[in-house]
Protein backbone atom coordinates (compact mmCIF):
# COMPACT_ATOMS: atom_id res chain seq x y z
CA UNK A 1 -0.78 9.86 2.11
CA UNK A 2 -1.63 6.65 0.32
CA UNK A 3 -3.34 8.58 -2.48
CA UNK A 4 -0.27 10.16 -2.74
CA UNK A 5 1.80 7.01 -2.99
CA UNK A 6 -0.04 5.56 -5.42
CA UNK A 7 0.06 8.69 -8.05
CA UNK A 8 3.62 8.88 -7.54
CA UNK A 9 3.84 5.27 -8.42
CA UNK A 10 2.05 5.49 -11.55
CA UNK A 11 4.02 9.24 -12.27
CA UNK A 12 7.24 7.41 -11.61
CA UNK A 13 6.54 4.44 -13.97
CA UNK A 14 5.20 6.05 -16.81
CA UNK A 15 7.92 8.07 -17.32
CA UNK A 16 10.29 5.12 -17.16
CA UNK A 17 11.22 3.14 -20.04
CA UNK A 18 8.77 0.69 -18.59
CA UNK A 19 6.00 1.84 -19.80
CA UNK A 20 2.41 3.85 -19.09
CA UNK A 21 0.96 0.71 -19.53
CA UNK A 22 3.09 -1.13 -16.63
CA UNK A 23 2.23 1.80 -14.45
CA UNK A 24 -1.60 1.25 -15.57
CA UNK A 25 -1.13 -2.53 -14.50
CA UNK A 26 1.22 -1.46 -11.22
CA UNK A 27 -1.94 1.04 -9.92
CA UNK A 28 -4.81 -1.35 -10.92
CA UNK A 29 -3.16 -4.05 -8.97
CA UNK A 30 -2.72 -1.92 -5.90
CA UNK A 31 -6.46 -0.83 -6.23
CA UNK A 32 -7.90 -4.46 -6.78
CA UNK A 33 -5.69 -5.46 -3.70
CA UNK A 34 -7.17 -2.67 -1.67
CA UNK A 35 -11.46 -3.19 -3.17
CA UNK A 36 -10.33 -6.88 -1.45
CA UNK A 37 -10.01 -5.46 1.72
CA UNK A 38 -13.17 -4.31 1.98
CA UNK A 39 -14.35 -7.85 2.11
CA UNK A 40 -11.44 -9.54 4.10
CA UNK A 41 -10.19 -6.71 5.98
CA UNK A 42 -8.18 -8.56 8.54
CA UNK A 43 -6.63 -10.77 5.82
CA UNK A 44 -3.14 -9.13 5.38
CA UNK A 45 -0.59 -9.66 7.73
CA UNK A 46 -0.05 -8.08 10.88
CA UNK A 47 3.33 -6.07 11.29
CA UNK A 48 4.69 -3.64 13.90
CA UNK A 49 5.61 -0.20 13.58
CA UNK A 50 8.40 1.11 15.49
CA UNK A 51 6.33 4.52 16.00
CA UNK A 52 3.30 3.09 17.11
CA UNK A 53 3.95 -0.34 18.40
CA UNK A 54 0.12 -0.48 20.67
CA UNK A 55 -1.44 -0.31 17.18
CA UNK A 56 -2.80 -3.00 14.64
CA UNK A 57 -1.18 -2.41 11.24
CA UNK A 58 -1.16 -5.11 8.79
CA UNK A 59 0.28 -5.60 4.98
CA UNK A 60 -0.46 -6.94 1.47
CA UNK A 61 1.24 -7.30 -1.88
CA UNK A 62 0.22 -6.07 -4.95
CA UNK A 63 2.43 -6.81 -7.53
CA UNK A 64 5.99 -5.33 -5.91
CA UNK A 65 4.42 -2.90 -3.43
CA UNK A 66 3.66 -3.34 -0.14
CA UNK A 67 0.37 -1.76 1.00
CA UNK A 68 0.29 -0.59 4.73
CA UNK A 69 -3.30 -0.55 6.32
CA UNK A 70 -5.01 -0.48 9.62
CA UNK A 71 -9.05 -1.73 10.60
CA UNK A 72 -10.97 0.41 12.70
CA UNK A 73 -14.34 0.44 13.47
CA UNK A 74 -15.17 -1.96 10.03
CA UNK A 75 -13.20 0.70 7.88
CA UNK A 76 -10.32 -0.05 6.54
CA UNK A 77 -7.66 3.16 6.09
CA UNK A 78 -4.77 2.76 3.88
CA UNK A 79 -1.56 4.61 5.56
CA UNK A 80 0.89 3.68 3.07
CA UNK A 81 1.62 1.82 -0.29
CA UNK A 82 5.41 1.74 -0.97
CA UNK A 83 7.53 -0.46 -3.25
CA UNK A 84 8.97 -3.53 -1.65
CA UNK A 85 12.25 -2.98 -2.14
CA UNK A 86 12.01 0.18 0.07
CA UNK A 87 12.18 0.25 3.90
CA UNK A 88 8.65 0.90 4.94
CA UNK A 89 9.34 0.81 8.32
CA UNK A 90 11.26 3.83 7.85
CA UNK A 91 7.68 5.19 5.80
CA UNK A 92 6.00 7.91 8.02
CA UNK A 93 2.27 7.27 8.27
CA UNK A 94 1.40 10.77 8.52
């Protein structure tokens, strides 16, 4: 799902009058965000999800998206990278 986020970030920017190259800087913000997790995986903060309250899901900003993740077993999984402006409580994770 979060692969899918983040091409329909860059889709939806580049055809704005933004630019390709915002979306460029938009998705290699998101992606240097998320190779920092790998190292500091329990750095973002931790947030609770209506649907799964018993579970450990924590956030971080990248530019003005919001990038939804959960640690398990030393892996980090991306569930969701949304802009901040929407509701991502509201996001499904599946």
């Amino acid at each position: 799902m979060a692969q899918l986020d983040i091409g329909e970030i860059g889709t939806y920017i580049s055809e704005t009058p933004a630019s390709p190259k915002a979306a460029n800087r938009a998705v290699s913000a998101i992606a240097n965000r998320v190779n920092l997790l790998a190292a500091f995986p329990h750095s973002g903060t931790l947030i609770e999800l209506p649907e799964s309250p018993d579970a450990e899901y924590r956030r971080v900003s990248a530019q003005h998206y919001v990038i939804i993740y959960h640690v398990k077993d030393d892996a980090v999984y991306i569930d969701r990278v949304v802009h901040e402006s929407s509701s991502y409580f509201d996001a499904p994770l599946d």
